[in-house]
Protein backbone atom coordinates (compact mmCIF):
# COMPACT_ATOMS: atom_id res chain seq x y z
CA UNK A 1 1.28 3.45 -128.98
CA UNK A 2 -1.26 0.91 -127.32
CA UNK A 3 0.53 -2.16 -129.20
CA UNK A 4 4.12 -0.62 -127.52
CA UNK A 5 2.16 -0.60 -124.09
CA UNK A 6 0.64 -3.80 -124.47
CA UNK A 7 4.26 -5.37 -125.69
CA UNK A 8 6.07 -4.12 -122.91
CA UNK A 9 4.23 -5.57 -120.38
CA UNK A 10 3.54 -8.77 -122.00
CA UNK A 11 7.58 -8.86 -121.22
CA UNK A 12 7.34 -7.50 -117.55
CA UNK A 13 4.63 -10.20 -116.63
CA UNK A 14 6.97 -13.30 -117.99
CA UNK A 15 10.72 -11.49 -116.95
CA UNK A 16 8.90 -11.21 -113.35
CA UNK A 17 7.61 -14.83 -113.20
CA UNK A 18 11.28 -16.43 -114.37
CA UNK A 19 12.99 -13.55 -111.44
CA UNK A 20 10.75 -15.45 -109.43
CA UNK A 21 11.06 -19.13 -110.54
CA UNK A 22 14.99 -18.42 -109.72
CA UNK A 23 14.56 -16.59 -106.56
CA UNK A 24 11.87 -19.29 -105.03
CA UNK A 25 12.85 -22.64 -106.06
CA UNK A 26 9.78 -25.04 -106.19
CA UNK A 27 10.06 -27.65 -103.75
CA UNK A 28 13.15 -27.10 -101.59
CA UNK A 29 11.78 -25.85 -98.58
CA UNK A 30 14.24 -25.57 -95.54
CA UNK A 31 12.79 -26.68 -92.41
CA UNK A 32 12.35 -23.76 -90.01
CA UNK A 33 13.78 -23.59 -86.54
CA UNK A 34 12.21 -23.27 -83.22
CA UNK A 35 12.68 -19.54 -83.42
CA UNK A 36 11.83 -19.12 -86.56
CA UNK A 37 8.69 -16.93 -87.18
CA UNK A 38 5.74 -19.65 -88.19
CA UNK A 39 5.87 -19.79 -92.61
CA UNK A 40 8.48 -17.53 -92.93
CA UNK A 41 9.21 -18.87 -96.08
CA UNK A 42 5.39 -18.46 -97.18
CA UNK A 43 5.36 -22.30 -97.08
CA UNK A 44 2.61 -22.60 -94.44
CA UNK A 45 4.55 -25.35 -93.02
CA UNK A 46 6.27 -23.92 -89.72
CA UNK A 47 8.51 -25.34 -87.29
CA UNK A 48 7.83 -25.71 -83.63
CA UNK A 49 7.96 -22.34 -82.78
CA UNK A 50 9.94 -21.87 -79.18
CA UNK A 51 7.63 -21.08 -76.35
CA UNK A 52 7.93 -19.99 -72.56
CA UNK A 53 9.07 -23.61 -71.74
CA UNK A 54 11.89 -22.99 -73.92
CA UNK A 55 13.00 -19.96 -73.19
CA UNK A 56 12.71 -19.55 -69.60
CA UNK A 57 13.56 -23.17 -67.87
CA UNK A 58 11.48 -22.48 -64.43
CA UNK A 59 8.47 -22.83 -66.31
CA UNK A 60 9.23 -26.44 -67.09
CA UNK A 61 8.87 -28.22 -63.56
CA UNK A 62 5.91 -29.95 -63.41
CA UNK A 63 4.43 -28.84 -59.23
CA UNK A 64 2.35 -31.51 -58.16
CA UNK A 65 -0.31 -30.56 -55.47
CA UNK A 66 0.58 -33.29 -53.49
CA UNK A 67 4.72 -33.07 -53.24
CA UNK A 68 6.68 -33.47 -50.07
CA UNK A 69 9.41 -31.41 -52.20
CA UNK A 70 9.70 -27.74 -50.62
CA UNK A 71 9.93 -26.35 -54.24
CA UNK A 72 6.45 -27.42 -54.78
CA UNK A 73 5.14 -26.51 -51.28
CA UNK A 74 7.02 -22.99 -50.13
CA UNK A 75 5.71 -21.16 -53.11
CA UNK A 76 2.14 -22.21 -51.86
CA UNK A 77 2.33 -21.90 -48.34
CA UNK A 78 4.60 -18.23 -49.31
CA UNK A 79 1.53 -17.09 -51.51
CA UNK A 80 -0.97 -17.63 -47.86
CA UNK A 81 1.09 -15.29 -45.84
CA UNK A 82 -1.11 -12.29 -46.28
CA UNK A 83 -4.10 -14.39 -46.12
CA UNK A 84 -2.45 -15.75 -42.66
CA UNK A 85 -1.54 -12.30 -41.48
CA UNK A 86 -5.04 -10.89 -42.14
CA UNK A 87 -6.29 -13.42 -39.74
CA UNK A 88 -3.84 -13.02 -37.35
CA UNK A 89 -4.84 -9.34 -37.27
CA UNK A 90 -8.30 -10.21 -36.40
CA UNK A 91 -7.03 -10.57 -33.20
CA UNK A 92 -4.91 -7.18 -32.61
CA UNK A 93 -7.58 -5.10 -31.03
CA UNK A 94 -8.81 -8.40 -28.70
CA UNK A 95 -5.44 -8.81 -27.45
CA UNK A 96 -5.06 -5.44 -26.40
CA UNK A 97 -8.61 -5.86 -24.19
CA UNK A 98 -8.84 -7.36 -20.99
CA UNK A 99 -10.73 -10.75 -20.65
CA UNK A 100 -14.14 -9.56 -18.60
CA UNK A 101 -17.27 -8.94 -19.15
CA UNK A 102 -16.92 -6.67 -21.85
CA UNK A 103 -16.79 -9.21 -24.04
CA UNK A 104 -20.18 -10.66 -23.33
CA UNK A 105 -21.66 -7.21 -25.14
CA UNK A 106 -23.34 -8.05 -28.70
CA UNK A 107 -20.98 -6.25 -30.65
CA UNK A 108 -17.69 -7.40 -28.44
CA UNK A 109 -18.97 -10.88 -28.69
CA UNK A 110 -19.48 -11.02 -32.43
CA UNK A 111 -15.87 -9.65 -33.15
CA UNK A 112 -14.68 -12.31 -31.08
CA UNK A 113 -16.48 -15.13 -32.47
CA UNK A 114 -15.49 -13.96 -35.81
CA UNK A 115 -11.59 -13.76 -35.20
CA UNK A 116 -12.26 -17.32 -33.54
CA UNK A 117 -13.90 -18.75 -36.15
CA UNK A 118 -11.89 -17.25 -39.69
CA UNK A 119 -8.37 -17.81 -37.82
CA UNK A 120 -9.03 -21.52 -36.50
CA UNK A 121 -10.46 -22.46 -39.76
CA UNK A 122 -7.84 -21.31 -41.90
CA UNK A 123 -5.45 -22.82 -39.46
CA UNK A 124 -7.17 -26.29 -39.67
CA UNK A 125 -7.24 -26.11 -44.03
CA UNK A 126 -3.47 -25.10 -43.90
CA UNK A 127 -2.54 -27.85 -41.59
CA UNK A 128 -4.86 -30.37 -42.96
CA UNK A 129 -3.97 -28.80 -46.92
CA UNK A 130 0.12 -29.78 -46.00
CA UNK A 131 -0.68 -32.43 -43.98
CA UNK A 132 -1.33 -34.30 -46.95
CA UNK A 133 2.18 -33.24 -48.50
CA UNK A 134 4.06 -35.39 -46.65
CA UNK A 135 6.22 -35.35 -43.32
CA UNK A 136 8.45 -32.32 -44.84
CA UNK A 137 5.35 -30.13 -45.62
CA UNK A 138 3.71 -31.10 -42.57
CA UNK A 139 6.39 -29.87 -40.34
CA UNK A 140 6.82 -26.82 -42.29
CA UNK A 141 3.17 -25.46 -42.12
CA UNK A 142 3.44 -26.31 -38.39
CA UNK A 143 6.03 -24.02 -37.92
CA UNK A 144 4.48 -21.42 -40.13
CA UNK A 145 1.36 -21.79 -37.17
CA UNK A 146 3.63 -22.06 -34.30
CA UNK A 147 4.71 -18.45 -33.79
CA UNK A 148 4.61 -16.14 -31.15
CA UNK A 149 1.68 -14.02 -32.60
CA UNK A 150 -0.21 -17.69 -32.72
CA UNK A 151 0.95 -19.12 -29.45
CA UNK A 152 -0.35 -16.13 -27.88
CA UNK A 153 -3.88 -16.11 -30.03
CA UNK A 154 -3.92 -19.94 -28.65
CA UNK A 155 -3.37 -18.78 -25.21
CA UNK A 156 -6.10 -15.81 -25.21
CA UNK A 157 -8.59 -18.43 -26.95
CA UNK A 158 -8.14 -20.88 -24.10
CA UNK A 159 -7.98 -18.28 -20.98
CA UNK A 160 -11.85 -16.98 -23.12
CA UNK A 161 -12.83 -19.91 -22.50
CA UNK A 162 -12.07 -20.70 -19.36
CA UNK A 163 -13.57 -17.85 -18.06
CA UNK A 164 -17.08 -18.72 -20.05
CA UNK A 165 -16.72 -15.40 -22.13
CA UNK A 166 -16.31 -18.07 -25.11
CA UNK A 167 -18.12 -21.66 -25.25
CA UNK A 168 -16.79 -24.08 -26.71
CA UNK A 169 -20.02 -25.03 -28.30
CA UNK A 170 -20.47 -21.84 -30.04
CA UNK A 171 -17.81 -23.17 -32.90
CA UNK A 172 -19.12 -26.46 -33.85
CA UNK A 173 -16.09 -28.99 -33.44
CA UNK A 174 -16.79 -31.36 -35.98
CA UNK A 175 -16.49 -27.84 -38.75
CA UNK A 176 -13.43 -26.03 -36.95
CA UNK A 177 -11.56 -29.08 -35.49
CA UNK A 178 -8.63 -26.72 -35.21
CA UNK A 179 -10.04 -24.85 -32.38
CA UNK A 180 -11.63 -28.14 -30.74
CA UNK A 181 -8.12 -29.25 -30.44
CA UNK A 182 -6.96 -26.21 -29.58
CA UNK A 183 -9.25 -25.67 -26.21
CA UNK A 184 -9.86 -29.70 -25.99
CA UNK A 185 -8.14 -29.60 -22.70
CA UNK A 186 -9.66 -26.44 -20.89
CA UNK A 187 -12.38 -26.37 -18.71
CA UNK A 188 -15.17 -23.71 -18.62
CA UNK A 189 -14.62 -22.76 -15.07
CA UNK A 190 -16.83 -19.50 -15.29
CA UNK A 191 -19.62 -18.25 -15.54
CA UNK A 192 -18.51 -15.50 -18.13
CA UNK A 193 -21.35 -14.67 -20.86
CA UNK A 194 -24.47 -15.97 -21.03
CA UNK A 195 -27.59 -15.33 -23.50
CA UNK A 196 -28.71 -12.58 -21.42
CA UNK A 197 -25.66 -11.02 -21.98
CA UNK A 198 -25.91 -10.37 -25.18
């Protein structure tokens, strides 16, 4: 009975290794295709397996930072818009307040120096960012900063500082050149806020 067990799989082991000799030839590998899975054919030598290049062709343009193309530069200046429209809302409750004195107290004064400051300097890095595009880009982040929510923050800004309720040398020009060129032009003709104010 053990000699019978022993026999029959002494001819399992060898049947199975000739099924498999004729099933897997030795050395005739097929070469796999680009969406093949990687060794499919237990060979450990894959073919280039298809990636999201491939498959989806959008992925394969090459954006440069610094192209006057708009299909390099909308996307970008798309993906600010909420960034832009969070500093334009800085200014929604100061628009709605007359320019006077009330915006010489501590806490009106800070609000207004802050919507001054984070909206001009975003400006300025958007215009200067573009700028460096190339004549398309340029014109296109100028319009994106020429609306009528911006042309009437630019108008506020200026009439603040005529009035002396904002000084121009509270925002250092040479860090927010944006609003320096903004209020370059207007002259501080009152007396508005002064430390004492505050």
């Amino acid at each position: 009975m053990f000699g019978s067990i022993a026999g029959r799989t002494g001819l399992i082991v060898p049947a199975a290794l000739i099924a498999a000799y004729i099933l897997v030839p030795i050395g005739s590998h097929r070469e796999l295709g680009p969406n093949d899975p990687i060794a499919a054919d237990g060979s450990m030598q894959a073919g280039r397996n298809a990636t999201i290049y491939d498959t989806m062709p959008e992925f394969t343009a090459v954006h440069r930072s610094d192209s006057d193309d708009p299909r390099d530069y909308l996307p970008l200046m798309k993906a600010d818009h909420p960034v832009i429209a969070a500093d334009r809302a800085l200014f929604k409750g100061l628009l709605l307040r007359p320019l006077d004195a009330s915006l010489c107290k501590a806490r009106n004064h800070r609000m207004l120096l802050l919507a001054v400051r984070v909206y001009y300097d975003e400006r300025g890095r958007e215009k200067k960012t573009y700028g460096l595009h190339g004549p398309r880009a340029t014109a296109a982040v100028q319009n994106v900063w020429s609306t009528p929510a911006d042309i009437e923050i630019d108008d506020y800004v200026r009439h603040a500082v005529q009035y002396g309720l904002l000084h121009k040398s509270e925002l250092r020009p040479n860090l927010n050149a944006e609003f320096a060129k903004t209020v370059a032009d207007v002259q501080e003709l009152g007396t508005g806020c002064t430390a004492a104010d505050r």
